[in-house]
Structures are given as C-alpha cells and as structure tokens.
C-alpha atoms as a PDB file:
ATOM      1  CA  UNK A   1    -110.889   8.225 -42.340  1.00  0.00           C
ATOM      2  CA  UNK A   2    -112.943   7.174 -39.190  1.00  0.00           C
ATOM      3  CA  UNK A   3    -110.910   5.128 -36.868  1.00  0.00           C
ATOM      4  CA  UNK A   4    -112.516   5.162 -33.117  1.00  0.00           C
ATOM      5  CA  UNK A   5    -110.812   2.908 -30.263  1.00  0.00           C
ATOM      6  CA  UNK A   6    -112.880   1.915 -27.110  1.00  0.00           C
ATOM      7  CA  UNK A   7    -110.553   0.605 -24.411  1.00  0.00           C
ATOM      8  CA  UNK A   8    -110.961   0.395 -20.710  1.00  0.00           C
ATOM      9  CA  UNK A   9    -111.161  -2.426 -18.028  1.00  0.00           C
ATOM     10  CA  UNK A  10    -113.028  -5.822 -18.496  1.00  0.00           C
ATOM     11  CA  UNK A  11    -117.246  -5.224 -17.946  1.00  0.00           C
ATOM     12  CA  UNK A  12    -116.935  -1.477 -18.504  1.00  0.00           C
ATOM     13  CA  UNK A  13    -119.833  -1.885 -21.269  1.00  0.00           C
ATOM     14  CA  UNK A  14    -117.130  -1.645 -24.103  1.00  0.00           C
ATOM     15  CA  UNK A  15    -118.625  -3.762 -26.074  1.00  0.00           C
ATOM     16  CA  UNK A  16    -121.878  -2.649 -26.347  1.00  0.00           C
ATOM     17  CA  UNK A  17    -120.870   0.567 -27.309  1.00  0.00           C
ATOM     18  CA  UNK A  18    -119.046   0.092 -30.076  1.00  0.00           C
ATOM     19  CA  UNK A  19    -122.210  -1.708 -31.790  1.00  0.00           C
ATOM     20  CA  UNK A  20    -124.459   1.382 -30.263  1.00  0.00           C
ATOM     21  CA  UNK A  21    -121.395   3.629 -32.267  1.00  0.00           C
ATOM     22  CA  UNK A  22    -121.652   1.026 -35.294  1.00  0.00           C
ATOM     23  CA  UNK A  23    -124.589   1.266 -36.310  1.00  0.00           C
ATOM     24  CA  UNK A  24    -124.994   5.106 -36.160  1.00  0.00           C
ATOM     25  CA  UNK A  25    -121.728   5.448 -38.212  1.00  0.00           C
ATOM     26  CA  UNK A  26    -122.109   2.549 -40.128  1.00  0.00           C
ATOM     27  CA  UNK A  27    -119.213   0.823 -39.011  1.00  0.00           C
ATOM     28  CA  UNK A  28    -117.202  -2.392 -38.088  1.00  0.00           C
ATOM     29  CA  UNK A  29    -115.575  -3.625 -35.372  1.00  0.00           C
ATOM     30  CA  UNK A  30    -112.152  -4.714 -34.756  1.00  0.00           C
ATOM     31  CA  UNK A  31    -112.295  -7.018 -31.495  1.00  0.00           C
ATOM     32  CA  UNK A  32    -108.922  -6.207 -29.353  1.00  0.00           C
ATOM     33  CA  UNK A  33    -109.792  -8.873 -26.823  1.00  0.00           C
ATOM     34  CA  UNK A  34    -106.486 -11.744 -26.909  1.00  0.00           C
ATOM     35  CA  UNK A  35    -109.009 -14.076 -25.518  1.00  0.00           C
ATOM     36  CA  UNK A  36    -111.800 -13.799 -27.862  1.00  0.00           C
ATOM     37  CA  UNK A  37    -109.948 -14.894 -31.182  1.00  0.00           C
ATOM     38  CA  UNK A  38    -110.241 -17.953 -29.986  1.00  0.00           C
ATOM     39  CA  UNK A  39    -113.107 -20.514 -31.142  1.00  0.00           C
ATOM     40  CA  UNK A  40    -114.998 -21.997 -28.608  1.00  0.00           C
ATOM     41  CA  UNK A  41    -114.124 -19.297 -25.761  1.00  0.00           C
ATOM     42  CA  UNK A  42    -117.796 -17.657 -25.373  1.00  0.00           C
ATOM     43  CA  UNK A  43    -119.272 -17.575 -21.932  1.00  0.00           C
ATOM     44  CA  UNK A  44    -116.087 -17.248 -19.848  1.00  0.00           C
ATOM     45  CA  UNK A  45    -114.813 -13.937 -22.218  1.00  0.00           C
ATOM     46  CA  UNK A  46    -118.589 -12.291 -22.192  1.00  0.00           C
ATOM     47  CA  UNK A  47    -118.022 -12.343 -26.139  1.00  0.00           C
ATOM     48  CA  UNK A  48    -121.228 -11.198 -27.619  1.00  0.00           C
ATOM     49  CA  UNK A  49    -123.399 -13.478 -29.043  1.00  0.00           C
ATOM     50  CA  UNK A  50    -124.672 -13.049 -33.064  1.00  0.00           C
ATOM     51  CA  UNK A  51    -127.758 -11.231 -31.893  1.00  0.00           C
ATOM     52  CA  UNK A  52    -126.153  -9.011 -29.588  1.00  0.00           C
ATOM     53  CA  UNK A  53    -123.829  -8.144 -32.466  1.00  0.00           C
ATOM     54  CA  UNK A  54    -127.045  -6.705 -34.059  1.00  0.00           C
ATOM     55  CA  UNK A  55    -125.836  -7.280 -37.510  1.00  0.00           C
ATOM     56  CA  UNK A  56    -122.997  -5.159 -37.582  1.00  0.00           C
ATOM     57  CA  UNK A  57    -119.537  -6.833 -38.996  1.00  0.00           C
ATOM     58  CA  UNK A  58    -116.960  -7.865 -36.059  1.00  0.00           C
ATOM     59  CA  UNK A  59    -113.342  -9.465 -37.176  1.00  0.00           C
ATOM     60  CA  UNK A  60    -110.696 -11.000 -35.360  1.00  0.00           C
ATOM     61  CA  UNK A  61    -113.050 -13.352 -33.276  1.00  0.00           C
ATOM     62  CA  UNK A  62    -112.907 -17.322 -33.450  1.00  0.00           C
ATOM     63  CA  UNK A  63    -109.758 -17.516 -35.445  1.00  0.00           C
ATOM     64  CA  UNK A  64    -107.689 -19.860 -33.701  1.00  0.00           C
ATOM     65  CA  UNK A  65    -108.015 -22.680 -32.147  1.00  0.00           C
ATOM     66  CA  UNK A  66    -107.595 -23.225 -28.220  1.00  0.00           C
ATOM     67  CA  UNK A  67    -104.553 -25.472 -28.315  1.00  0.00           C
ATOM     68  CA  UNK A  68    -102.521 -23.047 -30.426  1.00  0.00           C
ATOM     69  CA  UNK A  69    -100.392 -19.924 -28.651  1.00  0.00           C
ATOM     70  CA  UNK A  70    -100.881 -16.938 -30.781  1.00  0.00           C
ATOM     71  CA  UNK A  71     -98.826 -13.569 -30.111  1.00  0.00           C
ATOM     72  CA  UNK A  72     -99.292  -9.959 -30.436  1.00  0.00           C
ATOM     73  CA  UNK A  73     -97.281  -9.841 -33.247  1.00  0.00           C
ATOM     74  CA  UNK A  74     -99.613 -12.049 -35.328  1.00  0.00           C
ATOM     75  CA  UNK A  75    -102.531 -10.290 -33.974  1.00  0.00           C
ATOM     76  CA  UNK A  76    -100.603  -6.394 -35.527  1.00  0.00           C
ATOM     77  CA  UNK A  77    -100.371  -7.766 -38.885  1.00  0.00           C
ATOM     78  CA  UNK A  78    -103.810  -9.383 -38.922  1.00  0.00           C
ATOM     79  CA  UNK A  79    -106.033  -6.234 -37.771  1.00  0.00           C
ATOM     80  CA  UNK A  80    -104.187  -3.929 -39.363  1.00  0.00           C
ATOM     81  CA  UNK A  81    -104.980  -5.371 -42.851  1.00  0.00           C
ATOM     82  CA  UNK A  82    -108.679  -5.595 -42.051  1.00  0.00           C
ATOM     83  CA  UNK A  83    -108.492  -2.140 -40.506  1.00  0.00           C
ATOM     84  CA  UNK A  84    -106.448  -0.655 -43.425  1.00  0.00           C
ATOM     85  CA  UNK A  85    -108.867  -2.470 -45.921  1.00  0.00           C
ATOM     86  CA  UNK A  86    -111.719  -1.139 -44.251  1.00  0.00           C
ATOM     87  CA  UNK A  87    -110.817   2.263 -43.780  1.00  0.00           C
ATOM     88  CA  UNK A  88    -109.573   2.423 -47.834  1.00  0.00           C
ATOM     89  CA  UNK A  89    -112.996   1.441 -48.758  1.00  0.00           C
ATOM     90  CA  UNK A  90    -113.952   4.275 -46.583  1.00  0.00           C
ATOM     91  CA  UNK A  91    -115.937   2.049 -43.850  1.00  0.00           C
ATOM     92  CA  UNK A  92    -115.155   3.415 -40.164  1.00  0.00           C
ATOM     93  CA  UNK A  93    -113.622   1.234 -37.937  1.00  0.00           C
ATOM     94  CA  UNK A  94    -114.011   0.703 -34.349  1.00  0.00           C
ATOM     95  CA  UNK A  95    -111.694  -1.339 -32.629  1.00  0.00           C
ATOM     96  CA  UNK A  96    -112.986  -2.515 -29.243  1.00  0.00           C
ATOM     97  CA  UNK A  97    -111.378  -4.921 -26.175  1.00  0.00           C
ATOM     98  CA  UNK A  98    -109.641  -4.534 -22.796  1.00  0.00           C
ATOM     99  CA  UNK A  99    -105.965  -6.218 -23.898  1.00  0.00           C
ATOM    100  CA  UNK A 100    -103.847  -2.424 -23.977  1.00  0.00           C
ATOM    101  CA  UNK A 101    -100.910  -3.992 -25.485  1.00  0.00           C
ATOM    102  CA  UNK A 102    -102.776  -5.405 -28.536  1.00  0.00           C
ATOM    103  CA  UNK A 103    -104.736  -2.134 -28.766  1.00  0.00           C
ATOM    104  CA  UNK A 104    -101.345  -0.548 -28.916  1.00  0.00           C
ATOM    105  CA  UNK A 105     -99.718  -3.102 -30.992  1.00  0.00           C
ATOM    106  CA  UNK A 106    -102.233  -1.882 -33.681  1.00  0.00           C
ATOM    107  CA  UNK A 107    -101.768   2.030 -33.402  1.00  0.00           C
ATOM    108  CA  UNK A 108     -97.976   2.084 -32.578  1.00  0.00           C
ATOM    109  CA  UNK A 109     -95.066   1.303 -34.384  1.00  0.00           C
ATOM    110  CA  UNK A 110     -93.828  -1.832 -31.807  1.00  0.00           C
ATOM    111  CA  UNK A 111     -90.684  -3.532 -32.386  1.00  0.00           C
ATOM    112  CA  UNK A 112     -90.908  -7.032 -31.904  1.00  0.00           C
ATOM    113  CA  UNK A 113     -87.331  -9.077 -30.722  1.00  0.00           C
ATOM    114  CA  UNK A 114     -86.589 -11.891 -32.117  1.00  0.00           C
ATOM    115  CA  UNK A 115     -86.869 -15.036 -30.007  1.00  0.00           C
ATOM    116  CA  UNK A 116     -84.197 -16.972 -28.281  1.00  0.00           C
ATOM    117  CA  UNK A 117     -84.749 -20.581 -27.660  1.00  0.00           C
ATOM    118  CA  UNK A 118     -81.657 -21.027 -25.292  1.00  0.00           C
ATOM    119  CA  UNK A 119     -83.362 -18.195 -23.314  1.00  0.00           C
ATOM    120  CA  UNK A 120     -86.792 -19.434 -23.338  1.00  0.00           C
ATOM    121  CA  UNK A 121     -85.968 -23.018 -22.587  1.00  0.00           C
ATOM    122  CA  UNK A 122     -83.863 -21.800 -19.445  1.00  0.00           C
ATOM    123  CA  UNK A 123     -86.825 -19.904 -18.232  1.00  0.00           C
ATOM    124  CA  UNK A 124     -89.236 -22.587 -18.943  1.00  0.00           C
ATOM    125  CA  UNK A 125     -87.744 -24.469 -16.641  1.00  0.00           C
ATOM    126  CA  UNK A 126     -86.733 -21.742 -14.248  1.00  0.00           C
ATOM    127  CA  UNK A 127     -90.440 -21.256 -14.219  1.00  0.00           C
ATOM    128  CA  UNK A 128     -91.228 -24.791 -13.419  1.00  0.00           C
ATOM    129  CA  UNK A 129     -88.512 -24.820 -10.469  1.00  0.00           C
ATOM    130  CA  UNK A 130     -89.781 -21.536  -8.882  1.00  0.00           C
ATOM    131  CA  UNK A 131     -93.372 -21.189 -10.002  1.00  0.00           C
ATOM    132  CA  UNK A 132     -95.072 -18.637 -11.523  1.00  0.00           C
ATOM    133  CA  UNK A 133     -95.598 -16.319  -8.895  1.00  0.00           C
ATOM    134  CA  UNK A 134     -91.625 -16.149  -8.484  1.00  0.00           C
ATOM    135  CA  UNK A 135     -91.237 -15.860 -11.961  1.00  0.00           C
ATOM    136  CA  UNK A 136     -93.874 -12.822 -11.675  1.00  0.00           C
ATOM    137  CA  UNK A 137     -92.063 -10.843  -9.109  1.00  0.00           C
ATOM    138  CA  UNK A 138     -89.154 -11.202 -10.992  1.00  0.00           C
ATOM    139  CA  UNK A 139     -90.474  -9.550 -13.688  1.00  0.00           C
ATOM    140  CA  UNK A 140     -91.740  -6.973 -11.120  1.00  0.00           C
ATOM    141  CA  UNK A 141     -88.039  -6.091 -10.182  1.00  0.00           C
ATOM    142  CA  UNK A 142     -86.654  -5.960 -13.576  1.00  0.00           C
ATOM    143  CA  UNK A 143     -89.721  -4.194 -15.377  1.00  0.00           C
ATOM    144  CA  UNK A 144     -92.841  -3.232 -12.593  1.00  0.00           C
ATOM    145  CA  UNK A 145     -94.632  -1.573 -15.432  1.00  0.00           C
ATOM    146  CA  UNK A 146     -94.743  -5.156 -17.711  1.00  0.00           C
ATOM    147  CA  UNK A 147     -95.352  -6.716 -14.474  1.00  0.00           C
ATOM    148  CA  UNK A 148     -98.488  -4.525 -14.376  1.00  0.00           C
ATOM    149  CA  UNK A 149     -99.638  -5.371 -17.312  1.00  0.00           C
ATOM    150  CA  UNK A 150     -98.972  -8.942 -17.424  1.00  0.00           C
ATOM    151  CA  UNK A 151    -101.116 -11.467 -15.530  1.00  0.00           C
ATOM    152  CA  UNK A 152     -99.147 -13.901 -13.297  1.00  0.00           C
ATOM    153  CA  UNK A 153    -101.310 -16.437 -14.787  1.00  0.00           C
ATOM    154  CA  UNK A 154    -100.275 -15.915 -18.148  1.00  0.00           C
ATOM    155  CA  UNK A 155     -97.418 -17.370 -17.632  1.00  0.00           C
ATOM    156  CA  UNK A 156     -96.096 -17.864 -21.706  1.00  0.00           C
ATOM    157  CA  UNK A 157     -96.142 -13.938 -21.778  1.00  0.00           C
ATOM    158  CA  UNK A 158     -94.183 -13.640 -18.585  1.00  0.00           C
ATOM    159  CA  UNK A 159     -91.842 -15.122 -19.967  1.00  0.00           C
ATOM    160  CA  UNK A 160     -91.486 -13.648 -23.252  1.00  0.00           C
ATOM    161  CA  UNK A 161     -91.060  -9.778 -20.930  1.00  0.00           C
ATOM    162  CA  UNK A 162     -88.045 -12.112 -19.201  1.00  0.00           C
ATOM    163  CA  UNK A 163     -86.580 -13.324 -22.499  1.00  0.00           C
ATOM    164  CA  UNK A 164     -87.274  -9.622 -24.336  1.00  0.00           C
ATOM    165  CA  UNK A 165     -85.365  -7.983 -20.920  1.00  0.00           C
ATOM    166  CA  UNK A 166     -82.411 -10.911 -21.297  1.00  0.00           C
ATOM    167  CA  UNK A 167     -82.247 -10.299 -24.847  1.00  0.00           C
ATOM    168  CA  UNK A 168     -82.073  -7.063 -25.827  1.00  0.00           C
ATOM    169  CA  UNK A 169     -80.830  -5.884 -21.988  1.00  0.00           C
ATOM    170  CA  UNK A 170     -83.382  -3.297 -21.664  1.00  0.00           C
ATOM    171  CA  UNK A 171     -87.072  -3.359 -19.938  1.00  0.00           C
ATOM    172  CA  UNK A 172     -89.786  -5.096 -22.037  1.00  0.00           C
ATOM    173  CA  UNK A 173     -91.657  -2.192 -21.961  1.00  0.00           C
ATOM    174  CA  UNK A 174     -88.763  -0.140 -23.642  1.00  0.00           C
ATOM    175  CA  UNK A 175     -90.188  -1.385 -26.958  1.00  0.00           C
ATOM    176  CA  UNK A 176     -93.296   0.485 -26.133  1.00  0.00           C
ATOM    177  CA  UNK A 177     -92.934   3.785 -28.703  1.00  0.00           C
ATOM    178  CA  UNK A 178     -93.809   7.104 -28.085  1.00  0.00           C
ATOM    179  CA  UNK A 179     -97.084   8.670 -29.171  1.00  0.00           C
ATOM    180  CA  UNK A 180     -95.654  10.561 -32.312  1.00  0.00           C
ATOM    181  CA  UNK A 181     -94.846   6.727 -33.513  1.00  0.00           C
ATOM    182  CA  UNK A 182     -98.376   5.840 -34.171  1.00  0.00           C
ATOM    183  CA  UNK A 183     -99.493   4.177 -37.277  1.00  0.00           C
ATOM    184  CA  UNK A 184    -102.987   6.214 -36.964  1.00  0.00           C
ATOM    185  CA  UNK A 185    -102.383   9.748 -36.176  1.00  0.00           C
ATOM    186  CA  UNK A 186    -106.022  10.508 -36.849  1.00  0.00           C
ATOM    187  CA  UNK A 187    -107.183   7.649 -34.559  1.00  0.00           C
ATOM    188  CA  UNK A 188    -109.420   9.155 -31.792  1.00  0.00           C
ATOM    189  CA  UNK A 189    -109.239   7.097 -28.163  1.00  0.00           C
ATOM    190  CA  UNK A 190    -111.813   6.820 -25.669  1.00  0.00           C
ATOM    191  CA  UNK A 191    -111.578   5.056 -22.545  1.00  0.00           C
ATOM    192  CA  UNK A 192    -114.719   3.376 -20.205  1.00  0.00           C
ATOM    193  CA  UNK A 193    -114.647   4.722 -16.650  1.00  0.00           C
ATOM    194  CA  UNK A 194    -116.772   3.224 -13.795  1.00  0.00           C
ATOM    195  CA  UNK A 195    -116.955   3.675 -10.195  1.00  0.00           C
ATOM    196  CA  UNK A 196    -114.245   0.875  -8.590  1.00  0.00           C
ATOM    197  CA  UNK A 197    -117.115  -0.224  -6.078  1.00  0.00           C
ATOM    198  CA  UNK A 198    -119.624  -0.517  -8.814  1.00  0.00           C
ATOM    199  CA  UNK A 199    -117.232  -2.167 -10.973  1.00  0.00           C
ATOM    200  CA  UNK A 200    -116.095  -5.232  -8.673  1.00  0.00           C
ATOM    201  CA  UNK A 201    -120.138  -5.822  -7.862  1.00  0.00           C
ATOM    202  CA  UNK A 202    -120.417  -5.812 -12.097  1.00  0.00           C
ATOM    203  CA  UNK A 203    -117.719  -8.886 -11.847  1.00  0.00           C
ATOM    204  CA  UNK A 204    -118.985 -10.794  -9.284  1.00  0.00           C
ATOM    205  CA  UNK A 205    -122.484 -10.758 -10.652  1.00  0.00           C
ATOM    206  CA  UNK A 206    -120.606 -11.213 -13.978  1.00  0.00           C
ATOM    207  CA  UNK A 207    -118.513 -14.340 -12.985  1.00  0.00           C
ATOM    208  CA  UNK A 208    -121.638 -15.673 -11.184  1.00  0.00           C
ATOM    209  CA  UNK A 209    -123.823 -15.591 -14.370  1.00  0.00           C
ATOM    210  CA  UNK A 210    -120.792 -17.162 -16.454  1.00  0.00           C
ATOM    211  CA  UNK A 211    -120.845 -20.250 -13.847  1.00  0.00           C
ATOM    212  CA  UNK A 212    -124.579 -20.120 -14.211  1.00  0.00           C
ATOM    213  CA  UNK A 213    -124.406 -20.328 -17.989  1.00  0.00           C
ATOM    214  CA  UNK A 214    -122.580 -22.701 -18.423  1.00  0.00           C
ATOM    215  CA  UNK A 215    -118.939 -22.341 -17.878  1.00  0.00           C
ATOM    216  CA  UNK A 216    -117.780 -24.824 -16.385  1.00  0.00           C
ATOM    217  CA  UNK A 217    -119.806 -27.342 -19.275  1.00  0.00           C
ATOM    218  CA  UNK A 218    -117.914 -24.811 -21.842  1.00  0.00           C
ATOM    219  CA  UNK A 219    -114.037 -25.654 -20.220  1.00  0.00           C
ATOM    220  CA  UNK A 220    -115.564 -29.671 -20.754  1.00  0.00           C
ATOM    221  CA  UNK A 221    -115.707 -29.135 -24.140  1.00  0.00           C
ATOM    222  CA  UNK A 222    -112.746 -27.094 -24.375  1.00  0.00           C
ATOM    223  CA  UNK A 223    -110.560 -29.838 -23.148  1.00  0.00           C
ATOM    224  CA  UNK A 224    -111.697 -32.311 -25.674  1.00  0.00           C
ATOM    225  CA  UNK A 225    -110.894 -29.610 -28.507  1.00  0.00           C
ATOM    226  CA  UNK A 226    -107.249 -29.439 -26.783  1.00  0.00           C
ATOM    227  CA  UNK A 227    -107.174 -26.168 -24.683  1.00  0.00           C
ATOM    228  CA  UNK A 228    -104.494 -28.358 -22.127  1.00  0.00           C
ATOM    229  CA  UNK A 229    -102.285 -28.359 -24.942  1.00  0.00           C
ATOM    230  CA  UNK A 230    -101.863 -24.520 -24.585  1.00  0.00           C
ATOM    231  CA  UNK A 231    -100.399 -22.449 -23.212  1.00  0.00           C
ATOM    232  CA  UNK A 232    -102.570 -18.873 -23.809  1.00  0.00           C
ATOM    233  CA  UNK A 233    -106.151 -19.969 -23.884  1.00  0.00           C
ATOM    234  CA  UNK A 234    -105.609 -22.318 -20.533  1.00  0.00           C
ATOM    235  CA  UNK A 235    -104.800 -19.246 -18.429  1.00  0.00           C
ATOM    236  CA  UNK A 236    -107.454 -17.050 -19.226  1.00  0.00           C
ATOM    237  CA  UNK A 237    -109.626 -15.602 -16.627  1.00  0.00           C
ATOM    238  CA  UNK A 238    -112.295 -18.566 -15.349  1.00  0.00           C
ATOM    239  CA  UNK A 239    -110.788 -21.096 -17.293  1.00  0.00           C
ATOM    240  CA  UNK A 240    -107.716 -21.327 -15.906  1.00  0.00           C
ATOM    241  CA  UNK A 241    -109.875 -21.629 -12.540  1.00  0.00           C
ATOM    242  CA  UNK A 242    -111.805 -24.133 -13.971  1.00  0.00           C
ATOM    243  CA  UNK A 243    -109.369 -26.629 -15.075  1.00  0.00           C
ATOM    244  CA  UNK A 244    -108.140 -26.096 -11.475  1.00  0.00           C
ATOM    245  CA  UNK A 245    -111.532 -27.737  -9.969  1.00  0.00           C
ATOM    246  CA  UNK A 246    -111.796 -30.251 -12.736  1.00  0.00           C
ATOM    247  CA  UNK A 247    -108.514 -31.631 -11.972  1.00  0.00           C
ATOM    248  CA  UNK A 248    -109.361 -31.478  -8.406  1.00  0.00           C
ATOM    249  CA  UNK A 249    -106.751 -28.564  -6.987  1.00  0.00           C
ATOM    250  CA  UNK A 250    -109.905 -26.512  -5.880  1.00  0.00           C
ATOM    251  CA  UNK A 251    -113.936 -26.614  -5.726  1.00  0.00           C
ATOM    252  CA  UNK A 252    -116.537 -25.216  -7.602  1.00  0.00           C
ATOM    253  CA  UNK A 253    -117.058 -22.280  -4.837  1.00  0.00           C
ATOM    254  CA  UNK A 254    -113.191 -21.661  -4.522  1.00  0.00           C
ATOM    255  CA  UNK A 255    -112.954 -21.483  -8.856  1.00  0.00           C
ATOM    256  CA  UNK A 256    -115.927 -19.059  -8.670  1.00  0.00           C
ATOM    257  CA  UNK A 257    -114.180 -16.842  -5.678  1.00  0.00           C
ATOM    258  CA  UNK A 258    -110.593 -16.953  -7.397  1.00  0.00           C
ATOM    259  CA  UNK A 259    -112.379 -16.467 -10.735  1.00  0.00           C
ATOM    260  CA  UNK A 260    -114.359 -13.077  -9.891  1.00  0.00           C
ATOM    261  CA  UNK A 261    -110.656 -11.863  -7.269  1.00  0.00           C
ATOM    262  CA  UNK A 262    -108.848 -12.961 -10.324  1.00  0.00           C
ATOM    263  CA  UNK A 263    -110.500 -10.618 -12.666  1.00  0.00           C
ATOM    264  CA  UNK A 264    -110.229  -7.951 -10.002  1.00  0.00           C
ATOM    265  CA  UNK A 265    -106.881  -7.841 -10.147  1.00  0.00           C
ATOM    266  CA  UNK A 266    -107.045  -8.090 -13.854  1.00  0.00           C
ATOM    267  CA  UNK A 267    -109.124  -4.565 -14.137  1.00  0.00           C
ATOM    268  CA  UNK A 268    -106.554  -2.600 -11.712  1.00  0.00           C
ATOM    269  CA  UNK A 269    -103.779  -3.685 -14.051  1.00  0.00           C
ATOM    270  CA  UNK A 270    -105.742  -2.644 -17.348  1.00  0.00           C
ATOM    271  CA  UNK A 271    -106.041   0.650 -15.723  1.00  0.00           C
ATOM    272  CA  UNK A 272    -102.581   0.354 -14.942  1.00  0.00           C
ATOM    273  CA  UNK A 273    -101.987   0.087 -18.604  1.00  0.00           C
ATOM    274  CA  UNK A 274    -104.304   2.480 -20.004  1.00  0.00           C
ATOM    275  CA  UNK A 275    -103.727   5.365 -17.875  1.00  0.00           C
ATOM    276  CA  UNK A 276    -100.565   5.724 -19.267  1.00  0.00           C
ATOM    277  CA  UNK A 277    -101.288   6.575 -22.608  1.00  0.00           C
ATOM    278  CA  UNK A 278    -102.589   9.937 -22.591  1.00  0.00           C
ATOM    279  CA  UNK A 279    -104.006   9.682 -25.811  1.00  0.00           C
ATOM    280  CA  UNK A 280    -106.980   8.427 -24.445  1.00  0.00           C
ATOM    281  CA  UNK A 281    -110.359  10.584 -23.772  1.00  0.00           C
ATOM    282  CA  UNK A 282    -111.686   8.802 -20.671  1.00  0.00           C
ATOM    283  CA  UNK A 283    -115.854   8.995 -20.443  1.00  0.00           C
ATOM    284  CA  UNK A 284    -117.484   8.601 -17.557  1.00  0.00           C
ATOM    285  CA  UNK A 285    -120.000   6.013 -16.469  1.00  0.00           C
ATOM    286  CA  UNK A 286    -122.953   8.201 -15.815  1.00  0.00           C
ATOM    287  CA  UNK A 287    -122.383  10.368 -19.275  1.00  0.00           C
ATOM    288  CA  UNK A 288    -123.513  10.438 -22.879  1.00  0.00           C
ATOM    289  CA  UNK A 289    -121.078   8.354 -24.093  1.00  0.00           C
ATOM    290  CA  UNK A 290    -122.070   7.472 -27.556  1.00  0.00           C
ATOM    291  CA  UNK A 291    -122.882  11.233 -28.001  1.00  0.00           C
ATOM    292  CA  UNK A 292    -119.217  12.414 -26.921  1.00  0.00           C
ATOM    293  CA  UNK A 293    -117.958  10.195 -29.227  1.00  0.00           C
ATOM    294  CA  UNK A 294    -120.083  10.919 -31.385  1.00  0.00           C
ATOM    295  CA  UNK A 295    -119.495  15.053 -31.426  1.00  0.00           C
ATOM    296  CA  UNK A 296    -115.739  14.159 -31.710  1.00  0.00           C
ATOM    297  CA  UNK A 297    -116.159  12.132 -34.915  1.00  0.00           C
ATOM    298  CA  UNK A 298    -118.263  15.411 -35.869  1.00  0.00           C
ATOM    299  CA  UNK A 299    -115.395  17.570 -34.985  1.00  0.00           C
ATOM    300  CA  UNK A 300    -112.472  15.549 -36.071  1.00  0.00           C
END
C-alpha cells in the first residue's frame, strides 16, 4: 500500500509534484484543496489545468457547485472511499493541497459534533452585530490554535469552531486526535518548504498573473452560477476580494493588494497548522524532492 501526502503552504510547488511523483509511481491524486472541489473556481485557486495534469487521474475537483457550503466531514467520507478503492486495487495514492484540516480529516480518526441550530443562529447574528473580525478574535481567546488555522474571512467555519467550543465545552481543536489515531499508519508525509522572502515574491507574482488571467472575468461568471448565495466559495482567497470591487467597497488595485496580503497571512497560518503534526518530513526548496520521496517509498 502506497499512500504519499504532499502538504505545505499555498504556491510551494505542491502540485506539481505530486504529478512529477505520479507518473513515476503510477499513481493518482487525491486533491486536499477545500477550494478546488468546486466547479468553476480555476484561475483564482491555481488549480491545474487538463494538460498540466499530464494525464494522470486527479479526484475530488469540480464536485460542487459554488452556491452550495460543503464541510470537512463530507469531504472524509468522500476521499477516503476513492483513496481506499484505489489503494485495494493496489494503485498508489497521492493526496495533494494546502487545507491541513482536510488533509487530517482524511488520515485521522476526527470526531465530528453534531450541529446546534439555536447555537448557530445566535452566532449568525452575533456575527452580523460585531463583524467578523470580532467574531475572529473571539475565537482567538477561546481556541488561538483554531484561530490559526481558520481564516477570518471564512467566516461559516468560524463559526462552526464557536458552536463546536459552545457545544461540547471544550476547544475546537480538542477533536483533533493524536497521531496513534490515524486511519493510515503506513501513510508517509512530506511537507514543501520555501524561503519566507521567496515565498511572498511567488504570491505577489502569483496573484498578479491570476488578475492578468482573468480573474476578475472568472468571479463575473461565478456570480451568475450563484457563488453570492454561499457562504464557502465567496470567501476564498481573491474572490472574496473581488466581489468586494465589483460591488464597489474597494478598487481593482486595492482587491489585488488585499488579495496577494490576504494570502500572506493565509501561508503563515498553514504553517501554523502543519508544523504541528510531526508526522510530516519537511523537504526543502533547493533539494531533490521527488527523489527523497521517492527513496522513502523505496524504503517503506
């Protein structure tokens, strides 16, 4: 059984990699990006196009639609049936994206509370009284390490940490299990590091080709297939900015400044996330990476 993880912050070069890894192992990936199930999304979540896939099989992508919330729960059950009927058929798997919680969600046994509408509807509206970066720092008190790993933005999953913490009277991040939980004990981790200097000039000459590309043309057609109606897809990283300068809050040059500061922020708390599990074998940026991978699958 060949199960290989790639994690690591947004425009690490995770993506690439795992199709490099593919086809030398003749394998499929698993995408463990929230953003990218979603139809539509393409330009503004750098989700590789069908030649840069270079014929190798990639599941979970385009599943949903942009006006409908999915949640990590939904997203366990789906990839580990593909990943279990993949790796019974003997076909390695490599299961690729920045989200840590949904990477997790697939390796560890998570619990997953049961909802409370009372609660939710009182912090819907608390939300709408105080804003969302309130809301955010009061997840910060009651849970810093959810508040880490949660974008202010996001504000749907923001509030499920609130209504988790008011349910069940412990931190969200309580349900998070311990590494001798996992689903996958054979699962080998590797994480994408870069230089932080390097990195930030990657995203702003990232978000600056996304705007070039066509973003903002992409977010037009998004809102005629209903992305206002949600609440997940709207907040993601340049669309969320975006909708901002289309409804006139902002300009083009203050969507493409919040976008790339936006996504800065985003990478510190993915490292947050990920350098807590120690699970992972981190690679550097200037090192063989598909070899080291590679030699491990060798030696596993």
């Amino acid at each position: 059984m060949t199960l290989v993880v790639i994690g690591g912050a947004t425009a690490t070069g995770k993506s690439d990699l795992a199709v490099e890894l593919a086809k030398k192992i003749g394998g499929q990936i698993v995408n463990a990006d929230s953003m990218q199930l979603y139809r539509g999304m393409e330009i503004g979540t750098a989700k590789l196009s069908i030649d840069e896939r270079a014929g190798i099989t990639h599941h979970m992508l385009d599943l949903v639609d942009v006006s409908t919330d999915v949640n990590v729960a939904w997203y366990q059950e789906q990839a580990r049936l593909i990943i279990d009927n993949l790796l019974a058929q003997s076909i390695p798997v490599i299961v690729v994206g920045g989200t840590g919680f949904y990477i997790k969600a697939i390796l560890d046994d998570l619990n997953f509370p049961d909802t409370d509408p009372a609660v939710r509807e009182k912090l819907t509206e608390l939300a709408e009284k105080i804003g969302n970066d309130a809301l955010h720092q009061r997840l910060g008190i009651l849970d810093p390490a959810a508040a880490a790993a949660i974008p202010k933005e996001n504000v749907r999953r923001v509030i499920r940490a609130l209504e988790v913490i008011e349910i069940t009277g412990k931190p969200f991040t309580a349900n998070l299990p311990r590494a001798d939980s996992t689903r996958y004990p054979n699962a080998m981790q590797f994480g994408l590091e870069m230089d932080r200097q390097m990195l930030d000039e990657r995203v702003d000459t990232r978000v600056d080709r996304m705007f070039e590309s066509g973003l903002i043309e992409e977010v037009e057609t998004l809102i005629n297939q209903g992305i206002l109606e949600g609440k997940t897809a709207r907040a993601a990283l340049g669309y969320s900015q975006v909708i901002a300068m289309k409804s006139g809050e902002i300009s083009q040059a203050d969507a493409i400044s919040q976008t790339k500061l936006a996504t800065r922020q985003y990478i510190r708390r993915q490292e947050t996330w990920f350098r807590r599990d120690q699970r992972i074998n981190w690679l550097p940026e200037n090192s063989d990476r598909l070899g080291a991978i590679e030699k491990a699958i060798l030696n596993a």
